[in-house]
Protein backbone atom coordinates (compact mmCIF):
# COMPACT_ATOMS: atom_id res chain seq x y z
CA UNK A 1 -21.99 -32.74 -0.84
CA UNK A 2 -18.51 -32.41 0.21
CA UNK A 3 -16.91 -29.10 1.46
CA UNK A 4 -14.76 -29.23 -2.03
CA UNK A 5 -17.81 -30.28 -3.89
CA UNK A 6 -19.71 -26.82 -2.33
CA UNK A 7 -16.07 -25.03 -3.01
CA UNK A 8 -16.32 -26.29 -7.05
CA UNK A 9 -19.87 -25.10 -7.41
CA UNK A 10 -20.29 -21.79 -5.68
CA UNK A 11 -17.09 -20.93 -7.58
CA UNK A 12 -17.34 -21.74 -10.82
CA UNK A 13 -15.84 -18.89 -12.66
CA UNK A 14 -16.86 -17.50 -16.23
CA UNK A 15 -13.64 -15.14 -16.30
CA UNK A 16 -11.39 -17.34 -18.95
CA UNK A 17 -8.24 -19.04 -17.41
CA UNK A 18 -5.29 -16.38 -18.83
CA UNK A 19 -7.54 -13.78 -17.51
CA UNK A 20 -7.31 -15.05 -14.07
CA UNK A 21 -3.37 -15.71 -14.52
CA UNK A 22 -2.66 -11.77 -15.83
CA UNK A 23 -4.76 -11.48 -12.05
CA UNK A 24 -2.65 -13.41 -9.70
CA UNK A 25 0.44 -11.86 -11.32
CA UNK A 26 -1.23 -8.44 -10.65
CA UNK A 27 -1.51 -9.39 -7.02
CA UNK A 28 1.80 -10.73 -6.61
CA UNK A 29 3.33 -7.63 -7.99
CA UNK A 30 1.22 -5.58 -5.46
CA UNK A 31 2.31 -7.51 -2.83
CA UNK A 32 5.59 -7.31 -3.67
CA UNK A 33 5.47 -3.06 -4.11
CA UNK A 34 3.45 -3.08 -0.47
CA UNK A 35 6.12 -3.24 1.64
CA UNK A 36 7.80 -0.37 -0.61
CA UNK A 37 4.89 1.92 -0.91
CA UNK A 38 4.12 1.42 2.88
CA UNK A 39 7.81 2.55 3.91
CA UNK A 40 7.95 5.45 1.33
CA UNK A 41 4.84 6.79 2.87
CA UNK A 42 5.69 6.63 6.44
CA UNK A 43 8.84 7.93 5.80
CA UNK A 44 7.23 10.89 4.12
CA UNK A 45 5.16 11.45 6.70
CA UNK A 46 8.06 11.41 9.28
CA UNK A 47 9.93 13.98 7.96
CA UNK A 48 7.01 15.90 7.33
CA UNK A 49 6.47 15.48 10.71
CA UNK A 50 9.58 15.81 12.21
CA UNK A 51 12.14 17.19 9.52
CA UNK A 52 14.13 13.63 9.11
CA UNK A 53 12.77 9.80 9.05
CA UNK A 54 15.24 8.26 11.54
CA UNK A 55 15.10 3.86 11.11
CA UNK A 56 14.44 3.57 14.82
CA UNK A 57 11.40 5.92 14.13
CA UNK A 58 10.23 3.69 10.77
CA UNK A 59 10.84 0.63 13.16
CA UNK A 60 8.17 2.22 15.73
CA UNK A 61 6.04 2.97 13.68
CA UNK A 62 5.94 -0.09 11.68
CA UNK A 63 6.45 -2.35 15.19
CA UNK A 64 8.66 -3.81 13.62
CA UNK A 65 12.30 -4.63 15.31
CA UNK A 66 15.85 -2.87 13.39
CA UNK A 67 17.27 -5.38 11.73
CA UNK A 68 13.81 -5.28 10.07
CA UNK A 69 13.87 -1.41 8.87
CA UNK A 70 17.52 -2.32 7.99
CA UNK A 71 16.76 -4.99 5.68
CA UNK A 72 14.05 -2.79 3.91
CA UNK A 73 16.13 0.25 3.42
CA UNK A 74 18.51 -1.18 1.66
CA UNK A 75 16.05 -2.85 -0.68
CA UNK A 76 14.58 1.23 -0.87
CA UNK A 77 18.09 2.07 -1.40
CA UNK A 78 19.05 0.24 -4.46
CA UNK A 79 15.77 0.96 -5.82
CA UNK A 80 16.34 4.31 -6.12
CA UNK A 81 13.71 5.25 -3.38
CA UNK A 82 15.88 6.27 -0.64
CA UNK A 83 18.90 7.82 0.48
CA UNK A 84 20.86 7.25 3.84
CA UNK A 85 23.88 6.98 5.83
CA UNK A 86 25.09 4.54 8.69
CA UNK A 87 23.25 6.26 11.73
CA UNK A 88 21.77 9.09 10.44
CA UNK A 89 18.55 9.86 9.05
CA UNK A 90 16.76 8.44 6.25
CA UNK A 91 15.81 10.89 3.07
CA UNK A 92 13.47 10.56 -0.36
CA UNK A 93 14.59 10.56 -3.63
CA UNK A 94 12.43 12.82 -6.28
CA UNK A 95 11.55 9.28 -7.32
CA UNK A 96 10.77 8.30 -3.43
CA UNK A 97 8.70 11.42 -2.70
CA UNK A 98 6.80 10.79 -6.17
CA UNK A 99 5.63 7.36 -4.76
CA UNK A 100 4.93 8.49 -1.53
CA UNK A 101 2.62 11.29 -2.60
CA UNK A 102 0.95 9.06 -5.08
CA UNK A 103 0.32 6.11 -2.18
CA UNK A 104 -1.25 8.77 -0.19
CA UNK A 105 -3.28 9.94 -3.17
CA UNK A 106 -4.44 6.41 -3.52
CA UNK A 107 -5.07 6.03 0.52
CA UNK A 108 -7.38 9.07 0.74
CA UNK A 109 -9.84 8.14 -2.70
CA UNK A 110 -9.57 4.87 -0.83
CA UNK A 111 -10.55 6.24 2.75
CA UNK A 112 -13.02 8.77 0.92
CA UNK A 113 -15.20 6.16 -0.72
CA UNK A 114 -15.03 3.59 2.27
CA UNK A 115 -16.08 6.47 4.65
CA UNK A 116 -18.99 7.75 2.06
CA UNK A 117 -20.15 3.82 2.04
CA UNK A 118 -20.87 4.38 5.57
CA UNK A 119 -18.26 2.80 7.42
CA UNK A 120 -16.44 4.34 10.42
CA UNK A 121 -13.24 6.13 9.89
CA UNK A 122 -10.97 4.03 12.21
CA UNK A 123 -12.33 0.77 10.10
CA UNK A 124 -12.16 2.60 6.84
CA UNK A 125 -8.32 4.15 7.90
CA UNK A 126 -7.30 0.33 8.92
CA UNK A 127 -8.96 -0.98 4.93
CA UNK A 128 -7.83 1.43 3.37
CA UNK A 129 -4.09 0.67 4.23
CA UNK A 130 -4.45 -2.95 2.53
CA UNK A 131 -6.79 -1.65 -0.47
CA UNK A 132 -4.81 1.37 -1.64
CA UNK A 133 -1.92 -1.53 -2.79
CA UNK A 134 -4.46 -3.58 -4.79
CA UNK A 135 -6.31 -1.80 -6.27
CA UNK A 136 -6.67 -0.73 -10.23
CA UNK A 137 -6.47 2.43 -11.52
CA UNK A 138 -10.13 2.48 -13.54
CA UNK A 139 -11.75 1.20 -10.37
CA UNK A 140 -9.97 4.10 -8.27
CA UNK A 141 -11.29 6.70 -10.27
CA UNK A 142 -14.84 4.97 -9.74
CA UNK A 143 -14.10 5.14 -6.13
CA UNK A 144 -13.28 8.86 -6.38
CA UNK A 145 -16.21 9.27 -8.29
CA UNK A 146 -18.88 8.03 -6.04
CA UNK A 147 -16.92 8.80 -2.97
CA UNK A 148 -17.02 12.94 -3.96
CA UNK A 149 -21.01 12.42 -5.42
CA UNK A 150 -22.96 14.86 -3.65
């Protein structure tokens, strides 16, 4: 048997075809809202830190070079997400801080139930960052479920 032969047959799939379409769309939209979500967050948690989000903070952060951070903000920006001037800090909208506090609601059912499975925190803090963009609402609230069982 071939390696594409073994592929084919420990894949075979029952889910129908458009069902398996309406999930790769759902994955490329998440992808796409990542690299939102994960700025809105950090930038929340910088000022929350610090009082302002500064971009060579973000870029820091992110290790990520300026021209980088640039790019993004502006994509925040006419989003509706951010607001910001040439060299000076970066600030939330009420639409910006709404996404930020409901990415770090999603991060911490996420941490919660990979920490209650048993896995470390620093492994569960790491997952947790790719999981809390991908993941549905109805298995979230599973998540939350078993993750605050007693």
């Amino acid at each position: 048997m071939t390696a594409d032969d073994h592929v084919a047959k420990t894949t075979s799939d029952p889910v129908p075809p458009d069902n398996r379409a309406e999930a790769f769309h759902g994955v490329r939209t998440a992808r796409r809202n990542e690299l939102a979500e994960d700025y809105v967050e950090l930038i929340a948690e910088l000022i929350h830190e610090h009082g302002e989000a500064r971009p060579v903070n973000i870029a820091a952060r992110l290790g990520v070079r300026a021209p980088t951070v640039t790019k993004a903000l502006g994509r925040l920006a006419r989003e509706g997400l951010i607001t910001r001037e040439r060299y000076r800090s970066v600030f939330l909208t009420e639409e910006g801080r709404r996404l930020a506090l409901e990415c770090r609601r999603r991060h911490a059912i996420v941490l919660r139930f990979l920490i209650r499975l048993g896995l470390d925190a620093e492994t569960a803090e790491r997952d947790a960052e790719g999981i809390e963009h991908h993941v549905s609402e109805r298995t979230l609230a599973l998540f939350a479920a078993y993750a605050d069982r007693t």
